[in-house]
N, C-alpha and C. Protein backbone atom coordinates (compact mmCIF):
# COMPACT_ATOMS: atom_id res chain seq x y z
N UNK A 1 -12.02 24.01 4.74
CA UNK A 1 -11.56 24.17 6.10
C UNK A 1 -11.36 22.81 6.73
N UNK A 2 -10.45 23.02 7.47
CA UNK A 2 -10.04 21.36 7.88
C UNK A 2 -11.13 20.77 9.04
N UNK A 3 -11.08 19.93 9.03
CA UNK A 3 -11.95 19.02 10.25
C UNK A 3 -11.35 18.47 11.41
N UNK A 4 -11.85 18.71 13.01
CA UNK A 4 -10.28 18.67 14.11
C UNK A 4 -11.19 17.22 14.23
N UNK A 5 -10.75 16.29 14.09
CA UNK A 5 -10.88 14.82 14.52
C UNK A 5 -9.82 14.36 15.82
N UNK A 6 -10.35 13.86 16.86
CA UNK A 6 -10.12 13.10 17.99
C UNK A 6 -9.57 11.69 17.52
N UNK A 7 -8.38 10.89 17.25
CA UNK A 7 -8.05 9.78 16.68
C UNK A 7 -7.29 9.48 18.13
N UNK A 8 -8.40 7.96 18.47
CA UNK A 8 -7.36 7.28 19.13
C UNK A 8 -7.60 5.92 19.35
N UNK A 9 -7.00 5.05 20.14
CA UNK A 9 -7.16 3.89 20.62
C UNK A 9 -7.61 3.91 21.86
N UNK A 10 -8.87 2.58 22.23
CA UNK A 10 -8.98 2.52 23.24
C UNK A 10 -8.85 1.36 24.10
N UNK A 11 -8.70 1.15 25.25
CA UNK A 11 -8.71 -0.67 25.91
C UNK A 11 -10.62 -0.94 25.81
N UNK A 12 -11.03 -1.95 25.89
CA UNK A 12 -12.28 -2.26 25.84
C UNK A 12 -13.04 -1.81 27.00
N UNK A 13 -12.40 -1.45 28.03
CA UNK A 13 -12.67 -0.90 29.41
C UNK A 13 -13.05 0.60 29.23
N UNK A 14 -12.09 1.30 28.48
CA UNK A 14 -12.43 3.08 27.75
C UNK A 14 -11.32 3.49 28.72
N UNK A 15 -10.55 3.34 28.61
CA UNK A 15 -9.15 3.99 29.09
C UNK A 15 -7.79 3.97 27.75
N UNK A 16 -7.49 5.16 27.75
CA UNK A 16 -6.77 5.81 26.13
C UNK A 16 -5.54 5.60 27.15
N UNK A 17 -5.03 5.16 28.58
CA UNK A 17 -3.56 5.25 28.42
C UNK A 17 -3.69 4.33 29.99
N UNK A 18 -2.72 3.31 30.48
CA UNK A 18 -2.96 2.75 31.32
C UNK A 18 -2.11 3.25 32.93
N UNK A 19 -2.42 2.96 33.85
CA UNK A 19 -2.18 3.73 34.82
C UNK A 19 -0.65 4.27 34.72
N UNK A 20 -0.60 5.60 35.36
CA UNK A 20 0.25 6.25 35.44
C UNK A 20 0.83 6.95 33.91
N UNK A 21 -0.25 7.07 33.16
CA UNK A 21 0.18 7.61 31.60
C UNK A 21 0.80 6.39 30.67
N UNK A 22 0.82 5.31 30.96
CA UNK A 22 1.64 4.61 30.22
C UNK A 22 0.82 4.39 28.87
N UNK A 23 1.62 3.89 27.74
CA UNK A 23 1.00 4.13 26.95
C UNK A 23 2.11 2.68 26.12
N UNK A 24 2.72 2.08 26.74
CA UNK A 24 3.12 0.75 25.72
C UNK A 24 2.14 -0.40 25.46
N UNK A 25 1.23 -0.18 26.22
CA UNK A 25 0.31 -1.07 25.93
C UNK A 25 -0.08 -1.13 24.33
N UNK A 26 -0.08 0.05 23.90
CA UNK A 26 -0.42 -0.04 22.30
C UNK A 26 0.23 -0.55 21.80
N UNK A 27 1.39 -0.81 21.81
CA UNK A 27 2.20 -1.95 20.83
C UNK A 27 1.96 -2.48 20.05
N UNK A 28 1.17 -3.45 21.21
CA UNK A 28 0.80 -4.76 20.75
C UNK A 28 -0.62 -4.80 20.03
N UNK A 29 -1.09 -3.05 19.53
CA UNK A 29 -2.27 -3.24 18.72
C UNK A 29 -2.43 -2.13 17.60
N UNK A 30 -1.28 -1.96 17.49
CA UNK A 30 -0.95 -1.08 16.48
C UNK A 30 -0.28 -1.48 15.24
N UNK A 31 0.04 -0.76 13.92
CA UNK A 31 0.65 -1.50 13.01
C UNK A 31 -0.46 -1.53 11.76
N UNK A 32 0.48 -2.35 10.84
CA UNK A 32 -0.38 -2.70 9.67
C UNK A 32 -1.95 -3.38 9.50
N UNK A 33 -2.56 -3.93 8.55
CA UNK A 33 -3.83 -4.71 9.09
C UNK A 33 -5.07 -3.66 8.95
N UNK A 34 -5.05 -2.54 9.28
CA UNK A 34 -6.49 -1.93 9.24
C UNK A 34 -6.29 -1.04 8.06
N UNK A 35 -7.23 -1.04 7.42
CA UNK A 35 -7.56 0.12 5.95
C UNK A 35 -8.25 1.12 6.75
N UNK A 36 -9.19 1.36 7.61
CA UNK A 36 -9.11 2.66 7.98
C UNK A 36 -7.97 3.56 8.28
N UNK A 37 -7.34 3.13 9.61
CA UNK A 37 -6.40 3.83 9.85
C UNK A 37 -5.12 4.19 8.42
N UNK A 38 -4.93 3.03 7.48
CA UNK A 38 -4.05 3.09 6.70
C UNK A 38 -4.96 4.91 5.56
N UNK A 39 -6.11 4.41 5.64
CA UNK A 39 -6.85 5.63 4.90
C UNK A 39 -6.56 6.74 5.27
N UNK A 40 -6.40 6.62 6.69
CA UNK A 40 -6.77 8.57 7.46
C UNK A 40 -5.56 8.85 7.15
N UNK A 41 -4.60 8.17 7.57
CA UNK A 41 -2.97 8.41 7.83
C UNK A 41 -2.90 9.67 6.74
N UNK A 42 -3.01 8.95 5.02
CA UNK A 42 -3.00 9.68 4.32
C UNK A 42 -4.52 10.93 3.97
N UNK A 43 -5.14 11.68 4.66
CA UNK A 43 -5.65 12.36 5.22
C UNK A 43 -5.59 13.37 5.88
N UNK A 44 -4.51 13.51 7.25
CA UNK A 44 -4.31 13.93 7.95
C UNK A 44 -3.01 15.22 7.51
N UNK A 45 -3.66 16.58 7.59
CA UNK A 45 -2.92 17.83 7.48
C UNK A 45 -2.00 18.60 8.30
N UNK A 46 -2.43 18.32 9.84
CA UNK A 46 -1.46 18.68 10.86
C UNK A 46 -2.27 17.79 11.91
N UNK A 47 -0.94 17.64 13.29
CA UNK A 47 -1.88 17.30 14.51
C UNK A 47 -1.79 18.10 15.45
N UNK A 48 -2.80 17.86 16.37
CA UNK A 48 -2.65 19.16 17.01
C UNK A 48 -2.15 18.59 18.81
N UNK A 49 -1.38 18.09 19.99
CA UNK A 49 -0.85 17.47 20.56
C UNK A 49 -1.16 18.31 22.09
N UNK A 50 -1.17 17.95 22.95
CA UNK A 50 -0.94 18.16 24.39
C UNK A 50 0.53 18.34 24.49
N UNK A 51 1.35 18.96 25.55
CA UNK A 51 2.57 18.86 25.88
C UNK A 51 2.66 17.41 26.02
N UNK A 52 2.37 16.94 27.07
CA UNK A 52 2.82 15.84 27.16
C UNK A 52 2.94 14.58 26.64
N UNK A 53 1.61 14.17 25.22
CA UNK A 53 1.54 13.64 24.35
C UNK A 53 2.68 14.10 23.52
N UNK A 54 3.46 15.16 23.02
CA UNK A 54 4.26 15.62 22.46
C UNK A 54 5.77 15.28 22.69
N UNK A 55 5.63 15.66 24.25
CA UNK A 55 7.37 14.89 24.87
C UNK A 55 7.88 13.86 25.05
N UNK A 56 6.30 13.17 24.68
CA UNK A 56 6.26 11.61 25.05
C UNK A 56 6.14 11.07 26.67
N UNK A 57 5.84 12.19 27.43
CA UNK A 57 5.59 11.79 28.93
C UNK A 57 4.65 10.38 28.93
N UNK A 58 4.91 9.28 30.02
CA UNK A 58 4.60 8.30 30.43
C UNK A 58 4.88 7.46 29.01
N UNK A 59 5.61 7.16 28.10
CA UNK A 59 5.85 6.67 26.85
C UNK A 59 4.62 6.23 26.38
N UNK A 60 4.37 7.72 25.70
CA UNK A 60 3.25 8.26 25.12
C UNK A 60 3.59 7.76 23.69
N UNK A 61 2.24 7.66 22.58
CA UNK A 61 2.13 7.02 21.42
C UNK A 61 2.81 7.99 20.25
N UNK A 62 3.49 9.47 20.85
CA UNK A 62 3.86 10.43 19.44
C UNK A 62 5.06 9.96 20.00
N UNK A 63 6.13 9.04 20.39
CA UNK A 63 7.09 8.50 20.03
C UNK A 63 8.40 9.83 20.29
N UNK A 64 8.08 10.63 20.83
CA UNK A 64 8.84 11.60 21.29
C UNK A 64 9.07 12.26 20.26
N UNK A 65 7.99 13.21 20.13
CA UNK A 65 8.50 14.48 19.19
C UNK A 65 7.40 13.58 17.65
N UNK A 66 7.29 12.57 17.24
CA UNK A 66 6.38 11.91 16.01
C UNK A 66 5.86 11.27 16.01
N UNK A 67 4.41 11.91 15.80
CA UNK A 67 3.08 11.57 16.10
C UNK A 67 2.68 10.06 15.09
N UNK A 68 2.09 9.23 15.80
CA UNK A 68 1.74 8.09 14.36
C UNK A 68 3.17 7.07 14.52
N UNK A 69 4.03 7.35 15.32
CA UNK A 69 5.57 7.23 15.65
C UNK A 69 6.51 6.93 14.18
N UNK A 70 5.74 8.74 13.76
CA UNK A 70 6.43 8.89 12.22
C UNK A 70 6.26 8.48 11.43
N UNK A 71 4.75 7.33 10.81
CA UNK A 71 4.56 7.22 9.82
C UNK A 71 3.80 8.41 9.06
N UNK A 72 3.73 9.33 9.35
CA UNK A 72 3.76 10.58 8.56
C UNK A 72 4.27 11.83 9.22
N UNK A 73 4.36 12.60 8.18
CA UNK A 73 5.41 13.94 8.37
C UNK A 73 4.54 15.26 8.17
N UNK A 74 3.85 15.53 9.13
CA UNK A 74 2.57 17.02 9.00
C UNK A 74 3.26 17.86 10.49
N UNK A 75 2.65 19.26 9.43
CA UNK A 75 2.56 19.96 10.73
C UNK A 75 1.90 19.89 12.11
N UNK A 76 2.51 19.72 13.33
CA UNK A 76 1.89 19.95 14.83
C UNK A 76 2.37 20.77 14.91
N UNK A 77 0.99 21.04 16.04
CA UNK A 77 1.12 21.96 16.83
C UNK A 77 0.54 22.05 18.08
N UNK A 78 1.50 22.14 19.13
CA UNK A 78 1.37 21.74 20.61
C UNK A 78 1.33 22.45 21.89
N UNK A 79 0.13 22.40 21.97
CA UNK A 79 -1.00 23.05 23.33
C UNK A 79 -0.18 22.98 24.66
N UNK A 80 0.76 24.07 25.02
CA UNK A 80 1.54 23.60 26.15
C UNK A 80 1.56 25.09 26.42
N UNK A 81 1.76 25.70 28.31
CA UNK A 81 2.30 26.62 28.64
C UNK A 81 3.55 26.52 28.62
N UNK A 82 4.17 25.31 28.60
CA UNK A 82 6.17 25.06 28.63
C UNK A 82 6.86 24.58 27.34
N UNK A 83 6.61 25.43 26.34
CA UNK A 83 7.46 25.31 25.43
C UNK A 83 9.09 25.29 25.62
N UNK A 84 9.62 24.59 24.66
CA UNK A 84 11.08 24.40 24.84
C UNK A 84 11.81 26.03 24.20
N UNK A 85 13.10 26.53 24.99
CA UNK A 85 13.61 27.10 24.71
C UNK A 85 13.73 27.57 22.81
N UNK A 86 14.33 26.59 22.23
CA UNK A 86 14.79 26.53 20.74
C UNK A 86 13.65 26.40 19.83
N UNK A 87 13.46 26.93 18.71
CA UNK A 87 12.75 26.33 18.05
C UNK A 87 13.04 25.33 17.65
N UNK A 88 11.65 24.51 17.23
CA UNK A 88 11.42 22.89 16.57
C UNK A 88 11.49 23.02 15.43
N UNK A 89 11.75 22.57 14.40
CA UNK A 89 11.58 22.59 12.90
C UNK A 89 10.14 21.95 12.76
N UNK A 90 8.95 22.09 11.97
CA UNK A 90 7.86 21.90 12.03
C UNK A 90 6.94 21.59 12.77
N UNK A 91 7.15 22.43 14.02
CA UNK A 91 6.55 22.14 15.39
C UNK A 91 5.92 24.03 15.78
N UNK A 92 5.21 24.03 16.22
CA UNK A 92 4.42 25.38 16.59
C UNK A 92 4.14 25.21 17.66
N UNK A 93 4.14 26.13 18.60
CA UNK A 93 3.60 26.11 20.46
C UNK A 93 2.64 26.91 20.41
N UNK A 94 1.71 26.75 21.22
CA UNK A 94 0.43 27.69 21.68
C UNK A 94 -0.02 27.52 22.87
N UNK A 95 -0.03 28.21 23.95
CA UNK A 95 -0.07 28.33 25.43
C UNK A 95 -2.08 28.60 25.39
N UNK A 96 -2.59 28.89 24.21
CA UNK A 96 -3.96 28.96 23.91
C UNK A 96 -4.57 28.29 23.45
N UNK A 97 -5.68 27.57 23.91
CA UNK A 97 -6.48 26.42 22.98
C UNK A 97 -6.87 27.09 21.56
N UNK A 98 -7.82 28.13 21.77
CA UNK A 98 -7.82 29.18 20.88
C UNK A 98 -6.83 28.64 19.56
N UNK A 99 -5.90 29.78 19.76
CA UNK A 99 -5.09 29.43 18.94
C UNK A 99 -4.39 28.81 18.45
N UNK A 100 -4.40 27.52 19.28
CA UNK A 100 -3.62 26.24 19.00
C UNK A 100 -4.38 25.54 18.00
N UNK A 101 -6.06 25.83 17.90
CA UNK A 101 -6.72 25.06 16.98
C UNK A 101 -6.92 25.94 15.54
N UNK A 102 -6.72 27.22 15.90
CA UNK A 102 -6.56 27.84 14.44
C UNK A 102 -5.78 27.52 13.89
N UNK A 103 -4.06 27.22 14.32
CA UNK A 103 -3.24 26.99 13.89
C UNK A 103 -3.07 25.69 12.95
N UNK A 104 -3.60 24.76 13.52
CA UNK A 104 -3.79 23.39 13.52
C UNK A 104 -4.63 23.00 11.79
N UNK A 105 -6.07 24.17 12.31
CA UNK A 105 -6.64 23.81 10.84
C UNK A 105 -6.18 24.73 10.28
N UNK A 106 -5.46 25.95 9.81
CA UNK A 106 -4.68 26.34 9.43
C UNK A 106 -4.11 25.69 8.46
N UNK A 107 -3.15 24.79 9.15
CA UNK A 107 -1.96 24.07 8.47
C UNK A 107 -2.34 22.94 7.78
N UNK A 108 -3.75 22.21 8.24
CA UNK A 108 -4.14 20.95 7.68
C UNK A 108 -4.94 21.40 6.45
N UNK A 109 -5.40 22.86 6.10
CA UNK A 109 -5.99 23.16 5.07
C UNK A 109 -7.42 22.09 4.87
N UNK A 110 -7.56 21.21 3.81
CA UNK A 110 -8.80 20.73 3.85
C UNK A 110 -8.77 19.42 4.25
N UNK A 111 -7.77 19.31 5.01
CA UNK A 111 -7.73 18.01 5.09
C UNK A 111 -7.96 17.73 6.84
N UNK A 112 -7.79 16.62 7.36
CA UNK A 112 -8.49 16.74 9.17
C UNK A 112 -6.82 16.91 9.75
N UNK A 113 -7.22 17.71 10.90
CA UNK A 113 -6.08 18.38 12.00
C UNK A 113 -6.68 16.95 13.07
N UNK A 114 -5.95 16.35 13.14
CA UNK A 114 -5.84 15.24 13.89
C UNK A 114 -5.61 15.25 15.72
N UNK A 115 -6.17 15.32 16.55
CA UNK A 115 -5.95 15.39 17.86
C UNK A 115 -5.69 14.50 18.85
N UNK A 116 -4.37 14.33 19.33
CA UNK A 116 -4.17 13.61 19.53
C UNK A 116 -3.89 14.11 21.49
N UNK A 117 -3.83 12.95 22.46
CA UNK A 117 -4.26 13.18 23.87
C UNK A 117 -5.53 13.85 24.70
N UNK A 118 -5.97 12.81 25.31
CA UNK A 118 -7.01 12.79 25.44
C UNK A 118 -7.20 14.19 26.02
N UNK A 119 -6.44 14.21 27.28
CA UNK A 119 -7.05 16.18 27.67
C UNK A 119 -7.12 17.34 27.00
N UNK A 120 -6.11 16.79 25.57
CA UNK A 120 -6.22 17.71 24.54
C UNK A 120 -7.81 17.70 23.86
N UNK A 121 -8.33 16.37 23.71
CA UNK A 121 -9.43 16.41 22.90
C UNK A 121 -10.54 16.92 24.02
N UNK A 122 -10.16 16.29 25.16
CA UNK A 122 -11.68 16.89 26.26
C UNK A 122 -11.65 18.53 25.83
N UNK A 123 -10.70 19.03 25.98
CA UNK A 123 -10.56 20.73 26.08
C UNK A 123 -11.61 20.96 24.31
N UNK A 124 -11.02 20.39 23.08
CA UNK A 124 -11.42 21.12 21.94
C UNK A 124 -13.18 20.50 21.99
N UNK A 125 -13.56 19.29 22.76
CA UNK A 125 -14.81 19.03 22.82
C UNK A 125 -15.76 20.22 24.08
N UNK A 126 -14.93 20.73 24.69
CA UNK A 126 -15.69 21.70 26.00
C UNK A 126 -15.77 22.89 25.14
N UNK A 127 -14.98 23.33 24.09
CA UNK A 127 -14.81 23.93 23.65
C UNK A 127 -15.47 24.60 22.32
N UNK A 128 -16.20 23.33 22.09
CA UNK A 128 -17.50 23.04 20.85
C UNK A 128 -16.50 23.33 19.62
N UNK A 129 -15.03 22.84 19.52
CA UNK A 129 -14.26 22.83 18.28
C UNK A 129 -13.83 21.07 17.76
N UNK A 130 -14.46 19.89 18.31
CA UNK A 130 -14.11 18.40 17.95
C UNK A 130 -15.59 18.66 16.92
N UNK A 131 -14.64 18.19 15.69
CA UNK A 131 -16.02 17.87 14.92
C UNK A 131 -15.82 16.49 14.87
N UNK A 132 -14.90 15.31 14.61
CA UNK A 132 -15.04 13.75 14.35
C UNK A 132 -14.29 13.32 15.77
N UNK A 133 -14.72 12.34 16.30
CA UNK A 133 -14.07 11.33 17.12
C UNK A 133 -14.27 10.09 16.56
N UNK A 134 -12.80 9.52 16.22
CA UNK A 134 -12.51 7.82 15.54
C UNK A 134 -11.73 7.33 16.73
N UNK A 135 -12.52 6.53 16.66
CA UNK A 135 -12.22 5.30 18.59
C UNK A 135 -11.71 4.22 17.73
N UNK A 136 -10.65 3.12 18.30
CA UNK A 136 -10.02 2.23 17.86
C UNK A 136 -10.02 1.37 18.98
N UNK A 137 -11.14 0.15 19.24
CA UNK A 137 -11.41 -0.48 20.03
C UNK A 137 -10.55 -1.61 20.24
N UNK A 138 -9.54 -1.75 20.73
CA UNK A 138 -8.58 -3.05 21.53
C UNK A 138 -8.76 -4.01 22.59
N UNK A 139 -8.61 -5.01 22.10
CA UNK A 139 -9.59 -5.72 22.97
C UNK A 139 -8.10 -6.55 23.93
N UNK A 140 -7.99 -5.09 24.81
CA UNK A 140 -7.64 -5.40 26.26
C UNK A 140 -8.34 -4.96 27.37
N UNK A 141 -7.80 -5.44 28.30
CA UNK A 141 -9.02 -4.57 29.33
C UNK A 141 -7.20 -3.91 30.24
N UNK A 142 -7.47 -2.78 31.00
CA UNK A 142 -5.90 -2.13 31.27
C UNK A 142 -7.24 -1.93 32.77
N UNK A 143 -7.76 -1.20 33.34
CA UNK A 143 -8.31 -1.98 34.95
C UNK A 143 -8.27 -0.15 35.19
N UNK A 144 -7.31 0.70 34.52
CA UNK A 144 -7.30 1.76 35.47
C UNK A 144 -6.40 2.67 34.19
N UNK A 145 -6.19 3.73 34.47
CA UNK A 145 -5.54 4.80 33.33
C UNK A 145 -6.47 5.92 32.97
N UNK A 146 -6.10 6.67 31.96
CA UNK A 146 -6.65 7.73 31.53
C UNK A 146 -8.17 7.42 30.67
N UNK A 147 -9.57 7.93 31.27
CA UNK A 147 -10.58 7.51 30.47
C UNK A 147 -10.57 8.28 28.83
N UNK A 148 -11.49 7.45 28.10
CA UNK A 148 -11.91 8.30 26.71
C UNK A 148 -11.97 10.04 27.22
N UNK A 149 -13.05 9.92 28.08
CA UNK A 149 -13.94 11.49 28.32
C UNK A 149 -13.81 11.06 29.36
N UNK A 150 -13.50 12.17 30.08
CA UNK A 150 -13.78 12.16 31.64
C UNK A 150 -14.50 13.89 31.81
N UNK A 151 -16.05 13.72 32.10
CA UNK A 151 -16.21 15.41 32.31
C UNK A 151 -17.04 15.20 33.87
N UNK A 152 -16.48 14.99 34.90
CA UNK A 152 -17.33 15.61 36.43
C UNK A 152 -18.55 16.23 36.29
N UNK A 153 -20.03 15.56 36.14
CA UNK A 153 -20.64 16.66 36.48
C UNK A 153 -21.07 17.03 35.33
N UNK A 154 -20.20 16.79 34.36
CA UNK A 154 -20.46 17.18 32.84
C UNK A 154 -21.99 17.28 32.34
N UNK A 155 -22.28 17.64 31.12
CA UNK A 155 -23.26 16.75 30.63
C UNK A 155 -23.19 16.00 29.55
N UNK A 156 -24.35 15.51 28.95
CA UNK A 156 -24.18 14.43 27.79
C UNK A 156 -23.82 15.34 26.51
N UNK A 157 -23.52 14.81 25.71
CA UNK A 157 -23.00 15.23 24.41
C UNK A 157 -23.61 14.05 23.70
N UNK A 158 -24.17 14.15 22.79
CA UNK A 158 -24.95 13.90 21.73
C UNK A 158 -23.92 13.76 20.66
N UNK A 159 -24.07 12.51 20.27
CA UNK A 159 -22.73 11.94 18.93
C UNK A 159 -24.03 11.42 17.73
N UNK A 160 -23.30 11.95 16.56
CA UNK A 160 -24.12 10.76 15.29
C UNK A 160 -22.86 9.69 15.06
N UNK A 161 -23.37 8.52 15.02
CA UNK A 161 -22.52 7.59 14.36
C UNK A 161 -21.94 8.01 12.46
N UNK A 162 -21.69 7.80 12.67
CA UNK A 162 -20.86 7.76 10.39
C UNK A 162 -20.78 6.54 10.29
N UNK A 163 -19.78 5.54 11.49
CA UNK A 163 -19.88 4.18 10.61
C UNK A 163 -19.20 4.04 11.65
N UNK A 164 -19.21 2.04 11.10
CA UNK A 164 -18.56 0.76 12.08
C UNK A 164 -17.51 -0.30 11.42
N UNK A 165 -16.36 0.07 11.79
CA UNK A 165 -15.69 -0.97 11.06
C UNK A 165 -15.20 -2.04 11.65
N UNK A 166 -15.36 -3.36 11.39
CA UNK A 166 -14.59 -4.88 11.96
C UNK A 166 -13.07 -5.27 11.46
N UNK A 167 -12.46 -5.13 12.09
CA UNK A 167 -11.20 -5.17 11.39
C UNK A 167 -10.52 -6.43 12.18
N UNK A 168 -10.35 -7.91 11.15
CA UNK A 168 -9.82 -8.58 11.69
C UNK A 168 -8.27 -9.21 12.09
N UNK A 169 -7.90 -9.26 13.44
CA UNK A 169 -6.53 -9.33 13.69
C UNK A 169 -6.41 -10.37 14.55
N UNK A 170 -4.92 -11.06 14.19
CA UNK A 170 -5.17 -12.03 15.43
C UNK A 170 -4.27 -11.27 16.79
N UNK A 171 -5.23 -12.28 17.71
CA UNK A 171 -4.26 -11.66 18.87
C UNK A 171 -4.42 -13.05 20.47
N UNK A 172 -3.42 -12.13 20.99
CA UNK A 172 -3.25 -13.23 22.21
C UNK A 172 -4.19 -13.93 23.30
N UNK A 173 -5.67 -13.53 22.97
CA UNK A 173 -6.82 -13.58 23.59
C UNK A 173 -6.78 -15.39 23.73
């Protein structure tokens, strides 16, 4: 059965997208250079997307319509009440978390259903369906944007670590 993993990047501050949804900030920290990410890539069975991570609202990291901005080709499937008229060719809609995550590991079989946007992952973590979260620490600071977790009120959630990786890159610091 597949595993729904939370994969994302974060600014060093814990904001996954910088004010107003933007999301070009990753650019400049994405790419070749890391063996993890190069590992999961090939890993990953379907993803499972927010609408708006999907349409690419605020130029979001699935590159409009391809997740990873197409370095791989898996089934999604995307958590939206506003699906588009036409069908997508390897694209699935689900107006249900529910079923958006059956679908998801479904399609990824044994391999991890990858989740990508953050309100997507808050929902499958409220939901007691996130089994892995992989954080990709960038060492910018963005001041304001979308947090990792944002739960009001929430409570704590209890994480085990698996591991720590140093991955060295140069950058404009």
């Amino acid at each position: 059965m597949a595993t729904v993993l939370f994969h994302t990047t974060m600014s060093l501050d814990g904001f996954t997208t910088a004010a107003g949804g933007d999301m070009s900030w990753l650019a400049d920290h994405a790419g070749g250079g890391n063996p993890t990410v190069t590992d999961l890539l090939g890993r990953i069975g379907s993803v499972l997307l927010g609408g708006r991570t999907w349409r690419g609202d605020g130029g979001a990291a699935s590159d409009e319509g391809k997740p990873y901005g197409g370095a791989i080709t898996v089934p999604q499937v995307v958590l939206t009440s506003r699906p588009p008229a036409a069908a997508v060719p390897g694209v699935e809609f689900a107006a249900d978390l529910g079923a958006a995550i059956a679908a998801a590991r479904r399609a990824a079989g044994d391999r991890y259903g990858a989740v990508l946007g953050a309100e997507t992952a808050r929902s499958c973590l409220a939901a007691g369906e996130l089994d892995e979260v992989l954080v990709h620490v960038a060492p910018v600071l963005l001041g304001d944007g979308v947090p990792l977790f944002r739960q009001p009120g929430g409570e704590k959630v209890r994480l085990e670590q698996l591991s720590v990786t140093h991955t060295a890159r140069v950058t404009n610091l």
